[in-house]
PDB file of N, CA and C in Angstrom:
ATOM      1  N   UNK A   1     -10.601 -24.113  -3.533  1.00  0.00           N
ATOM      2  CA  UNK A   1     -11.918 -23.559  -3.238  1.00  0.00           C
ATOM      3  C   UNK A   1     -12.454 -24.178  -1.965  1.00  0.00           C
ATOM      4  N   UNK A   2     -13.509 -23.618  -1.737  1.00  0.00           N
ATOM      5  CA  UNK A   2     -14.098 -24.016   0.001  1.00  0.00           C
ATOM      6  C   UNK A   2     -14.991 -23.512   0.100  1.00  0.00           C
ATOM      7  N   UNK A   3     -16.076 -24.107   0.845  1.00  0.00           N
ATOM      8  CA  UNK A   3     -17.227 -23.223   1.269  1.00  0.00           C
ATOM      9  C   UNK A   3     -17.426 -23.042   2.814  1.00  0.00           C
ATOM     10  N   UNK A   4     -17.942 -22.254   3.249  1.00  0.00           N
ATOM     11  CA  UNK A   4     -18.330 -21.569   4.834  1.00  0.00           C
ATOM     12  C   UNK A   4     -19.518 -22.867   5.305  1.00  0.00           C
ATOM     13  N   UNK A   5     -18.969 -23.353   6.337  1.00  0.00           N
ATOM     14  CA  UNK A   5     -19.973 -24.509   6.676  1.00  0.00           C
ATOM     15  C   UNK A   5     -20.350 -23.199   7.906  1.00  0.00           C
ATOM     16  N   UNK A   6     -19.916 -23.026   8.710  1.00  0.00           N
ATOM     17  CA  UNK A   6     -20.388 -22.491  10.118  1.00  0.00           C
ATOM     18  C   UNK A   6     -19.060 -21.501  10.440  1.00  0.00           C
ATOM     19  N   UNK A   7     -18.976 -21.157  11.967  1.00  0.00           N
ATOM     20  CA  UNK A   7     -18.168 -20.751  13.022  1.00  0.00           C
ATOM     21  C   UNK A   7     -17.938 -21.332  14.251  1.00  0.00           C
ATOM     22  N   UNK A   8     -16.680 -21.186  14.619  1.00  0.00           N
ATOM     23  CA  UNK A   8     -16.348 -21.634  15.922  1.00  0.00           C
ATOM     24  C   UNK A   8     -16.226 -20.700  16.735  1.00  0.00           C
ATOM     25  N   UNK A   9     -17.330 -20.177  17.149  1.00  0.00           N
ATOM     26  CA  UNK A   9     -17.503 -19.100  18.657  1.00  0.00           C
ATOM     27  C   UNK A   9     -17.805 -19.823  19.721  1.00  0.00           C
ATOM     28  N   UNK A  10     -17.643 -20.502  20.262  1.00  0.00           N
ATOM     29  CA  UNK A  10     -17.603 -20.810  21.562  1.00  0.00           C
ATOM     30  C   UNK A  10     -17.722 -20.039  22.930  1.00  0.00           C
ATOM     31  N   UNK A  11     -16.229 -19.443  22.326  1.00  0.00           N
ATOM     32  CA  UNK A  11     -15.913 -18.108  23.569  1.00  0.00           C
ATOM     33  C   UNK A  11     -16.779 -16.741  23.382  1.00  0.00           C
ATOM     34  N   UNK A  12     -17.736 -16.348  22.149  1.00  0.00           N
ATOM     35  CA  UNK A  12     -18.495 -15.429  21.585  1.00  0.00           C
ATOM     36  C   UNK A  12     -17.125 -14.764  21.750  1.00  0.00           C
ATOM     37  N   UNK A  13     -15.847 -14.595  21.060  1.00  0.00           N
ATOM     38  CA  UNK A  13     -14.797 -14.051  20.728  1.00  0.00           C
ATOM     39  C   UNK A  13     -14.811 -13.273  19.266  1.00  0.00           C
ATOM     40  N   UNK A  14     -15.764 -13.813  18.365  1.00  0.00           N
ATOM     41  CA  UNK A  14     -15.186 -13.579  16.931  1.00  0.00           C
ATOM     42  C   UNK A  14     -15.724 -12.182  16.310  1.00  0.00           C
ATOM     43  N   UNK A  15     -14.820 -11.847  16.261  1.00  0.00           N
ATOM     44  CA  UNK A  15     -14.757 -10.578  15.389  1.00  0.00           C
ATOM     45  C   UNK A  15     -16.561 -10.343  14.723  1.00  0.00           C
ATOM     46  N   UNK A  16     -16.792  -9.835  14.620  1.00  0.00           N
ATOM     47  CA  UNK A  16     -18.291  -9.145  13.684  1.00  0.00           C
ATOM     48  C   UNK A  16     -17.761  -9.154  12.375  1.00  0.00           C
ATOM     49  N   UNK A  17     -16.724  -8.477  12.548  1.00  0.00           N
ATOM     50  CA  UNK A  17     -16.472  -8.082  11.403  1.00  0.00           C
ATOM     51  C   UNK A  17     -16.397  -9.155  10.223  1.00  0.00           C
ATOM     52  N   UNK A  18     -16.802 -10.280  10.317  1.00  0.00           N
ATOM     53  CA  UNK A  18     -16.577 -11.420   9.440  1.00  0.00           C
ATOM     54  C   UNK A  18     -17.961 -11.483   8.923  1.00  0.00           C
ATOM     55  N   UNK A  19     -18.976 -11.504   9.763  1.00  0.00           N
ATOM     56  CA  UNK A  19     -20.188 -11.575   9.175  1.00  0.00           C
ATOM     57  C   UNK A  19     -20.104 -10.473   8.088  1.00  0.00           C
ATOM     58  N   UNK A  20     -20.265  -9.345   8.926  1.00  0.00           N
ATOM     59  CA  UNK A  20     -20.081  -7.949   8.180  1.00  0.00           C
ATOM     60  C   UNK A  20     -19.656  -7.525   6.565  1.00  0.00           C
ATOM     61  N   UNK A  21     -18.669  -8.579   6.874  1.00  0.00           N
ATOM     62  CA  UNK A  21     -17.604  -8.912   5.108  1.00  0.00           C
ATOM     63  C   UNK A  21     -18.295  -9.702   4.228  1.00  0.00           C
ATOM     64  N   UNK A  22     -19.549 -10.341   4.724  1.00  0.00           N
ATOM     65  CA  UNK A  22     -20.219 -11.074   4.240  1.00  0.00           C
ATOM     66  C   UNK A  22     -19.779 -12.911   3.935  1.00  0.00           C
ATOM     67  N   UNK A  23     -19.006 -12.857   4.729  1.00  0.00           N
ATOM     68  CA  UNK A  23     -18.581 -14.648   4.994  1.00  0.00           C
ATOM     69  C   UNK A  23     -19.552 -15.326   5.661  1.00  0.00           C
ATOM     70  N   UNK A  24     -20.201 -15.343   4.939  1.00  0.00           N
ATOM     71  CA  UNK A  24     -21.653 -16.150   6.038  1.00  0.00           C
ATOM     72  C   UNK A  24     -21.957 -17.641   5.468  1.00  0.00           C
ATOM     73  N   UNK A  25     -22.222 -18.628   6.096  1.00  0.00           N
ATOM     74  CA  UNK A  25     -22.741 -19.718   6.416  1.00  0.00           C
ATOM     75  C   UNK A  25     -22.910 -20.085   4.481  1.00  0.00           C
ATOM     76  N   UNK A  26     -22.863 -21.566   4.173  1.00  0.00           N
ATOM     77  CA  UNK A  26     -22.828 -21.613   2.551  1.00  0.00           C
ATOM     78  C   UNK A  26     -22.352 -20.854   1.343  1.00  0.00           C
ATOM     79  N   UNK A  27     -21.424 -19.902   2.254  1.00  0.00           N
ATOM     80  CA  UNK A  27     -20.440 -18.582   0.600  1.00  0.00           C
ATOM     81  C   UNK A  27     -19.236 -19.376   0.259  1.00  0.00           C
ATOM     82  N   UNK A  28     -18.988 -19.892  -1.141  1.00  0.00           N
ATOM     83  CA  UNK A  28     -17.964 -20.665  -1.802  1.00  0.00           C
ATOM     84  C   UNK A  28     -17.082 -19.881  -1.794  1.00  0.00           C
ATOM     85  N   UNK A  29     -15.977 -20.058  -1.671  1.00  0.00           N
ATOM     86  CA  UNK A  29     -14.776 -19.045  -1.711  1.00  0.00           C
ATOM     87  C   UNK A  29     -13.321 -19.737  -2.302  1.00  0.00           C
ATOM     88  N   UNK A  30     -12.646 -18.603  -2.602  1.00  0.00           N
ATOM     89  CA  UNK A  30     -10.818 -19.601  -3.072  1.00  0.00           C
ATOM     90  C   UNK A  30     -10.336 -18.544  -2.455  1.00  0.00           C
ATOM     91  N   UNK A  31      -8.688 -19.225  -2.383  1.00  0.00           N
ATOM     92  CA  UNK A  31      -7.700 -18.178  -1.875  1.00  0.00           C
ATOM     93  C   UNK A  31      -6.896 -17.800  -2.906  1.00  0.00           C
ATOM     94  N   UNK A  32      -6.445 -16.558  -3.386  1.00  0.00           N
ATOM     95  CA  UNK A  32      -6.015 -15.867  -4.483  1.00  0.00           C
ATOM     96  C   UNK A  32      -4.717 -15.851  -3.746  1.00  0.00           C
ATOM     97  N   UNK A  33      -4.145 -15.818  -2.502  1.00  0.00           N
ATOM     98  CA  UNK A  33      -2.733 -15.639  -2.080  1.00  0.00           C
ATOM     99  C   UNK A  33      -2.780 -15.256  -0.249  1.00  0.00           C
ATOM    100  N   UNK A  34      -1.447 -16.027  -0.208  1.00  0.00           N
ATOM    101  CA  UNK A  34      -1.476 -16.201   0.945  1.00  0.00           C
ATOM    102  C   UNK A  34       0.096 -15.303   1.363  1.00  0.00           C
ATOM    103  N   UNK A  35      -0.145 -14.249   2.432  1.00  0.00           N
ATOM    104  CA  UNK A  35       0.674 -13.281   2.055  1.00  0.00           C
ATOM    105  C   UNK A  35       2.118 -14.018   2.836  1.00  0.00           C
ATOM    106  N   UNK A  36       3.844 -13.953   2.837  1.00  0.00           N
ATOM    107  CA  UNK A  36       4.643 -14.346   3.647  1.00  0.00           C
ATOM    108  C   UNK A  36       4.514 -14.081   5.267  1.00  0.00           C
ATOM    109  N   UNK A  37       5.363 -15.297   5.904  1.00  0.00           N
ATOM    110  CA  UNK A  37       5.335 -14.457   7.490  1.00  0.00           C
ATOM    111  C   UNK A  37       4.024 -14.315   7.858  1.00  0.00           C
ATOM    112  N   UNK A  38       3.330 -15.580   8.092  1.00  0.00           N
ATOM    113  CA  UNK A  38       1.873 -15.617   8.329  1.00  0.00           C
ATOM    114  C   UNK A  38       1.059 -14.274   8.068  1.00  0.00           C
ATOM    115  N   UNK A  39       1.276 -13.480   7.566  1.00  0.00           N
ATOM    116  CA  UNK A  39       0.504 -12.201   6.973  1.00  0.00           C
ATOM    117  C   UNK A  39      -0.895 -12.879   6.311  1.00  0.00           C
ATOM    118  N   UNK A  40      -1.900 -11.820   5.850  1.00  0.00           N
ATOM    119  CA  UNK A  40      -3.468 -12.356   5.852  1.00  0.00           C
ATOM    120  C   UNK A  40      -3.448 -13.054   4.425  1.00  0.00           C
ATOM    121  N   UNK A  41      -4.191 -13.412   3.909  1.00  0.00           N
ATOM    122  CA  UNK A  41      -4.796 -14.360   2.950  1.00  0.00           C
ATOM    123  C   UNK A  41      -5.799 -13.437   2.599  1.00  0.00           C
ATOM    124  N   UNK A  42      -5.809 -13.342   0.861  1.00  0.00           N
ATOM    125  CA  UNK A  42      -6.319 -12.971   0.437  1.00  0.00           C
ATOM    126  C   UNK A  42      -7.656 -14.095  -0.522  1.00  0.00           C
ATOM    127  N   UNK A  43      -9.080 -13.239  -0.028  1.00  0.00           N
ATOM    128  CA  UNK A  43     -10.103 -14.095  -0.278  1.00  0.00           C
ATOM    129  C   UNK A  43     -10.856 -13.712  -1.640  1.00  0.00           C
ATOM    130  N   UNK A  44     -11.808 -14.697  -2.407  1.00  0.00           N
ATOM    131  CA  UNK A  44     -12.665 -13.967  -3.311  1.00  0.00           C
ATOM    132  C   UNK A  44     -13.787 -14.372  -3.195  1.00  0.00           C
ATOM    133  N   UNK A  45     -14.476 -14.048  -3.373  1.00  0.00           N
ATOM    134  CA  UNK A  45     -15.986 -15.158  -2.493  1.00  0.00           C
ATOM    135  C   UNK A  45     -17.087 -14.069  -3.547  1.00  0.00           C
ATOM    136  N   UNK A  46     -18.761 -15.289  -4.154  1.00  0.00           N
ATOM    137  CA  UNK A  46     -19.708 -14.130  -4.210  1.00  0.00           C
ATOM    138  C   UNK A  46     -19.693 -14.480  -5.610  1.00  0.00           C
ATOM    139  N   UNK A  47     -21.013 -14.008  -6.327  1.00  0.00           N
ATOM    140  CA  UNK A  47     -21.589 -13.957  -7.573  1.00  0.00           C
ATOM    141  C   UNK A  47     -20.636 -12.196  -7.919  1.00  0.00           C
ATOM    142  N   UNK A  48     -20.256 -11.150  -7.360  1.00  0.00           N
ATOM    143  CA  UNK A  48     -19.867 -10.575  -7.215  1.00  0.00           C
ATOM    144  C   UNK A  48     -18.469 -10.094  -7.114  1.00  0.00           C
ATOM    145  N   UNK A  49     -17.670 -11.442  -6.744  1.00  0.00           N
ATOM    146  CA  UNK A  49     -16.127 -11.655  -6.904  1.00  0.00           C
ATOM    147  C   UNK A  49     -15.647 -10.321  -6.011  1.00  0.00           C
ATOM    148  N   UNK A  50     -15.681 -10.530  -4.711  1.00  0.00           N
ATOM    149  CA  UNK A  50     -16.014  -9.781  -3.807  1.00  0.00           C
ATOM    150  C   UNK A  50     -14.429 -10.218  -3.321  1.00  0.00           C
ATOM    151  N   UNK A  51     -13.434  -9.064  -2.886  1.00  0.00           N
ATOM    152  CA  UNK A  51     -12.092  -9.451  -2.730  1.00  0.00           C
ATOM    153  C   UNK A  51     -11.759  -9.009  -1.007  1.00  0.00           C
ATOM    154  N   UNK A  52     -11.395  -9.598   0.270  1.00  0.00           N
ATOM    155  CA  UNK A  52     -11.020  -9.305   1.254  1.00  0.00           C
ATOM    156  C   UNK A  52     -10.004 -10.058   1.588  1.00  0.00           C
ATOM    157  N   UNK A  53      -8.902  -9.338   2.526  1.00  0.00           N
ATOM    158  CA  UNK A  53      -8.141  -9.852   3.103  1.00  0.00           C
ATOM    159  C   UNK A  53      -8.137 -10.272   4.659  1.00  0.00           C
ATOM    160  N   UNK A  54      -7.993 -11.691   4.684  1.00  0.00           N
ATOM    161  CA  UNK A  54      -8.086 -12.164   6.501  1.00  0.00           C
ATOM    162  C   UNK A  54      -6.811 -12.315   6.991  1.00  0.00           C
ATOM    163  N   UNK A  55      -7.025 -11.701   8.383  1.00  0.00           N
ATOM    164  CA  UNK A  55      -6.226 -12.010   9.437  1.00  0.00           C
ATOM    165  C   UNK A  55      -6.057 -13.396   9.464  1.00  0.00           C
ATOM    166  N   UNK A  56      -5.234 -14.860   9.977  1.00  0.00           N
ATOM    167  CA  UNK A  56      -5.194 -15.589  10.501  1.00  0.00           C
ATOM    168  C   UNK A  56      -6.002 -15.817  11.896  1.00  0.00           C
ATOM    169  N   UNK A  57      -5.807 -14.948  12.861  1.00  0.00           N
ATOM    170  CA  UNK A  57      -6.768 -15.006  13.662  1.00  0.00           C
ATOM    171  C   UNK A  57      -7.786 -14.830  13.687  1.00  0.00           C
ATOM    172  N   UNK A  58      -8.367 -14.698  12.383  1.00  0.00           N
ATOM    173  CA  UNK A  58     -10.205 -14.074  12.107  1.00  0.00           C
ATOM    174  C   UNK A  58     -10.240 -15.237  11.391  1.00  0.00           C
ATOM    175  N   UNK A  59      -9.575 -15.812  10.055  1.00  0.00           N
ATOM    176  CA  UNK A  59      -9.697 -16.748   9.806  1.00  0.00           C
ATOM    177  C   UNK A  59      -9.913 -18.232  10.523  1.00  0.00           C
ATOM    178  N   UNK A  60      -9.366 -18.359  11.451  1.00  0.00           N
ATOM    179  CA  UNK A  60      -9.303 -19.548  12.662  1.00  0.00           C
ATOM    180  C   UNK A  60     -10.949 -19.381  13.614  1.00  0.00           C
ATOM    181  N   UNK A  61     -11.849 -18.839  12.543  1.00  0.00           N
ATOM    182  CA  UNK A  61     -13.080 -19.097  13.877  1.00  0.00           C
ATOM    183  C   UNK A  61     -14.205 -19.337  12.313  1.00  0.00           C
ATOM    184  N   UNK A  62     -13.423 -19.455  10.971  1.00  0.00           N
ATOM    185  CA  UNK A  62     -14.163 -19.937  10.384  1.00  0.00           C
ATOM    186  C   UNK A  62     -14.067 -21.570   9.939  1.00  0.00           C
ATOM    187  N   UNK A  63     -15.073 -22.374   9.954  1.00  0.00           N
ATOM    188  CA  UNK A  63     -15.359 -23.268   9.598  1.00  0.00           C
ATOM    189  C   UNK A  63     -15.760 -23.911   7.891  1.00  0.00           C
ATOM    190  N   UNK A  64     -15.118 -24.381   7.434  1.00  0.00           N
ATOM    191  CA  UNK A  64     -14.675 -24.811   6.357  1.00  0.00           C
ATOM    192  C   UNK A  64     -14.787 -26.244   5.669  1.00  0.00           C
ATOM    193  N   UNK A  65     -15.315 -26.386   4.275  1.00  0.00           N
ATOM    194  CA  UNK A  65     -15.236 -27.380   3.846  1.00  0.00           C
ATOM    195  C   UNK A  65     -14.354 -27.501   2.384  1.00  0.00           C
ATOM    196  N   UNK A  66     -13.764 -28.266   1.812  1.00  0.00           N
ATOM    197  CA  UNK A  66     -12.793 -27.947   1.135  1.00  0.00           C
ATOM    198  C   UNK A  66     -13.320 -28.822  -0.214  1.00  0.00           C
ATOM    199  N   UNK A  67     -13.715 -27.679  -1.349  1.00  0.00           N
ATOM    200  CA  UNK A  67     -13.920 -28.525  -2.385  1.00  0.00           C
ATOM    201  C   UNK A  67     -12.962 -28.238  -3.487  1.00  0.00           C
ATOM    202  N   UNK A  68     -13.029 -29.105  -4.193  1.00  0.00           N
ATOM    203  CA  UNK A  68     -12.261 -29.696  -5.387  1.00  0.00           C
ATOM    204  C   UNK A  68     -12.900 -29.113  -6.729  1.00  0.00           C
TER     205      UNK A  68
END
């Protein structure tokens, strides 16, 4: 499990589409599977159990804390 501390936009590079999915700032989340051949990772996040799959490169501009 993990929760959304922030983003790393720097370059204002990152996709919208992350907010959009609703990965925003304090959403607890786990990873249900991580697909072979760096393929996306599947997320569940939400009072709602809300299911999306990330790119690696969309994933890499989120910021993360890793709980137990």
């Amino acid at each position: 499990m993990g929760k959304i501390l922030g983003y790393d936009n720097d370059h204002l590079k990152m996709p919208n589409k992350i907010i959009e999915m609703g990965l925003l700032p304090e959403t607890v989340f786990r990873i249900l599977y991580q697909a072979p051949f760096s393929g996306p990772m599947y997320v569940e996040f939400g009072d709602e159990k809300s299911r999306i799959a990330l790119r690696e490169e969309e994933g890499n501009y989120i910021i993360v804390e890793e709980l137990n």
